[in-house]
Protein backbone atom coordinates (compact mmCIF):
# COMPACT_ATOMS: atom_id res chain seq x y z
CA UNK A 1 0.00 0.00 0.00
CA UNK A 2 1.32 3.40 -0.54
CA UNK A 3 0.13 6.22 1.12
CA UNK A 4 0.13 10.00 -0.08
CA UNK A 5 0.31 13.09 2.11
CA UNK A 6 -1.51 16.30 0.46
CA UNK A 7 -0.34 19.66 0.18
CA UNK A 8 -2.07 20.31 3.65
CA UNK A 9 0.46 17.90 5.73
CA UNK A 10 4.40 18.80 6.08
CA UNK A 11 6.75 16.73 4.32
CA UNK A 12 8.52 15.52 7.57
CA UNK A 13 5.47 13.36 8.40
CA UNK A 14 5.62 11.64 4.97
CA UNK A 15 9.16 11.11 4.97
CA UNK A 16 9.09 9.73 8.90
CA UNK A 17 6.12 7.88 8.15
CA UNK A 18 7.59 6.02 4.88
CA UNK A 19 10.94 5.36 7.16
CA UNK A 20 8.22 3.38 9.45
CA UNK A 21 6.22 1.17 7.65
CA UNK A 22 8.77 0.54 4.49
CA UNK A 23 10.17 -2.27 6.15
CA UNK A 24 6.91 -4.28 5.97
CA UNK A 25 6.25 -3.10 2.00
CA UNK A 26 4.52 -0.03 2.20
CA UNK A 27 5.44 3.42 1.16
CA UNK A 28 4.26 7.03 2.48
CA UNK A 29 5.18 10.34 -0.42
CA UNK A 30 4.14 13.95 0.01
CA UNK A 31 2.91 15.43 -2.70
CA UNK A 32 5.98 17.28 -4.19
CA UNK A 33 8.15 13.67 -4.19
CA UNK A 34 4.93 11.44 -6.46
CA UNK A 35 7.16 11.80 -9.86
CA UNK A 36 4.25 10.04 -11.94
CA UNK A 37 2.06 13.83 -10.81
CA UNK A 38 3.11 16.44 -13.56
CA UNK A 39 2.18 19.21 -11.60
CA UNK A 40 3.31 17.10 -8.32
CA UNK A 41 3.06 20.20 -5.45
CA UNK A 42 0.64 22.09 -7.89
CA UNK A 43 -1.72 19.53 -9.01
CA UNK A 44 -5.53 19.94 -7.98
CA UNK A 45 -7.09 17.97 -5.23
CA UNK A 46 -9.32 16.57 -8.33
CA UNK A 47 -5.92 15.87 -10.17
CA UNK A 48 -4.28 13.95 -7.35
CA UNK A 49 -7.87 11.89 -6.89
CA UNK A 50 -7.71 10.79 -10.44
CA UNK A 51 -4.05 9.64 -10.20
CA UNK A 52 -5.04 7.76 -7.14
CA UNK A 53 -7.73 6.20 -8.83
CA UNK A 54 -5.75 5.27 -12.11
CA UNK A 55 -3.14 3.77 -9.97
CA UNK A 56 -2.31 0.21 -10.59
CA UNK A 57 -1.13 0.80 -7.00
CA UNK A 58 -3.36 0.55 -3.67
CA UNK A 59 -3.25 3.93 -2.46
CA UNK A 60 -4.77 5.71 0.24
CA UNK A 61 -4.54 9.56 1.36
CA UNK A 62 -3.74 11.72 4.28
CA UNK A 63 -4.88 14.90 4.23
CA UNK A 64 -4.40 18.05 6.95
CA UNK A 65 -7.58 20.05 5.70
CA UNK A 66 -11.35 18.49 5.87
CA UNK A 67 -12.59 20.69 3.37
CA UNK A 68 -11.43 17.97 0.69
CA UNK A 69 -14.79 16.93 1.77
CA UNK A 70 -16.84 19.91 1.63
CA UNK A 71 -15.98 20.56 -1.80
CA UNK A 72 -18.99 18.28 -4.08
CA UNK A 73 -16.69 17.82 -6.96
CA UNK A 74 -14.28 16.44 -4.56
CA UNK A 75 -16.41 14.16 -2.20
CA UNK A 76 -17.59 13.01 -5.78
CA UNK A 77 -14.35 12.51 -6.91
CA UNK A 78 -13.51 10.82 -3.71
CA UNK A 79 -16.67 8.44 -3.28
CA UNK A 80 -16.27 7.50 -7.33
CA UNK A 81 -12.35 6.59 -6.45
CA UNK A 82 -13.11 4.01 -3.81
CA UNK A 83 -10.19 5.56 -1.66
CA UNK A 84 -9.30 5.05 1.71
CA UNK A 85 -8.84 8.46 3.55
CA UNK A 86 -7.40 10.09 6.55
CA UNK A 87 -7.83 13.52 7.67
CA UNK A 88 -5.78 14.91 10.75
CA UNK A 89 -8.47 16.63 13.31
CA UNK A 90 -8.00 20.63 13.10
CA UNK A 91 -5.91 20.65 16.47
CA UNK A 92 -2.81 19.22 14.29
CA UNK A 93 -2.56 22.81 12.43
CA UNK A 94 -1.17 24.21 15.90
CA UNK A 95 0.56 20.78 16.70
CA UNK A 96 4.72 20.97 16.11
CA UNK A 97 6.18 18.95 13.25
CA UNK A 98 7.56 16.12 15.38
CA UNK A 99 4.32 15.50 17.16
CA UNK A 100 2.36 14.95 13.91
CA UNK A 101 4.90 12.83 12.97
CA UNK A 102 5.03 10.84 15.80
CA UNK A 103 1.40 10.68 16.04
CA UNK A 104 1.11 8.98 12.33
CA UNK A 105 3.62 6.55 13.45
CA UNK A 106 1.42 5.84 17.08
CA UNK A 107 -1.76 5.89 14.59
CA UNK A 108 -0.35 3.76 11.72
CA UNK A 109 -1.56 0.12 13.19
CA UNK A 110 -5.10 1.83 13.46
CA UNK A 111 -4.80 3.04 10.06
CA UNK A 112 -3.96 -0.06 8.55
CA UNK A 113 -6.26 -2.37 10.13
CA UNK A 114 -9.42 0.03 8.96
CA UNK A 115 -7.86 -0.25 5.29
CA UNK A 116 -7.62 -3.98 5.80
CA UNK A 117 -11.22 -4.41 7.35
CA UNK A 118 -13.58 -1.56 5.93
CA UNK A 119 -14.63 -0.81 2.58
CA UNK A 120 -13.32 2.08 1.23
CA UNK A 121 -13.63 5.41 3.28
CA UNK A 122 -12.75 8.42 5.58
CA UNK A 123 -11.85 8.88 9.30
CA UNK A 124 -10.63 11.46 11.14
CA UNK A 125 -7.21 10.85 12.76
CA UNK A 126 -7.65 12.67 16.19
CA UNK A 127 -5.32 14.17 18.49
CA UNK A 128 -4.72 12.06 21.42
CA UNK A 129 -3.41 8.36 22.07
CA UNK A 130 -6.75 7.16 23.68
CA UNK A 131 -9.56 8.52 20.63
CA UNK A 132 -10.02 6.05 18.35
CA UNK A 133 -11.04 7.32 14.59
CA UNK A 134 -13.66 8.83 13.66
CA UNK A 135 -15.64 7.58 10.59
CA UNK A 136 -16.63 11.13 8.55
CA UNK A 137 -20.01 10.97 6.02
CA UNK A 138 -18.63 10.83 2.47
């Protein structure tokens, strides 16, 4: 499974994340490092859908911004992908860089078991060690 990280996550949480979980066959890319993206950093939220959706690959998405879902061409875009999705509660914004990180490497076994068990879909990944996800309407 590889996993992408929008233009509303840093970097840093890709690139700590990938370090994690590419031991066991996975892979985690911001935006700005997926090669196959033209546009990479610059490509549309719809643009970045389609790719996912085109993929040979099993992708899923993290995202720092829930307004991916607000947006009806987007949700559309989304729902008609089948995609897996993750978006960081709004309290990450004000959360240092190393905390996200670390809290997408405390999160990842939660992450992966609702890819492995649930039909495609989004949760919120909250802040805090005890909160479990949160399924979001889609």
């Amino acid at each position: 499974m590889k996993v992408l990280f929008d233009n509303c996550t840093q970097p840093a949480s890709a690139s700590t994340l990938d370090s994690f979980i590419s031991h066991s066959g996975h892979r985690a890319f911001h935006i700005r490092d997926v090669e196959e993206l033209p546009r990479r950093r610059h490509s549309s939220d719809l643009e970045w859908i389609e790719f996912l959706r085109s993929s040979q690959d099993l992708w899923i998405f993290i995202s720092g911004d829930g307004r991916v879902l607000r947006n009806k061409a987007e949700r559309a875009a989304i729902r008609a992908a089948r995609l897996h999705g993750f978006i960081m509660a709004p309290a990450y914004q004000k959360t240092p860089e190393h905390q996200v990180a670390a809290m997408l490497v405390w999160r990842w076994p939660d992450i992966l078991r609702i890819t492995e068990l649930l039909s495609p879909s989004i949760h919120e990944i909250p802040f805090g060690k005890a909160t479990k996800l949160r399924p979001l309407p889609i």
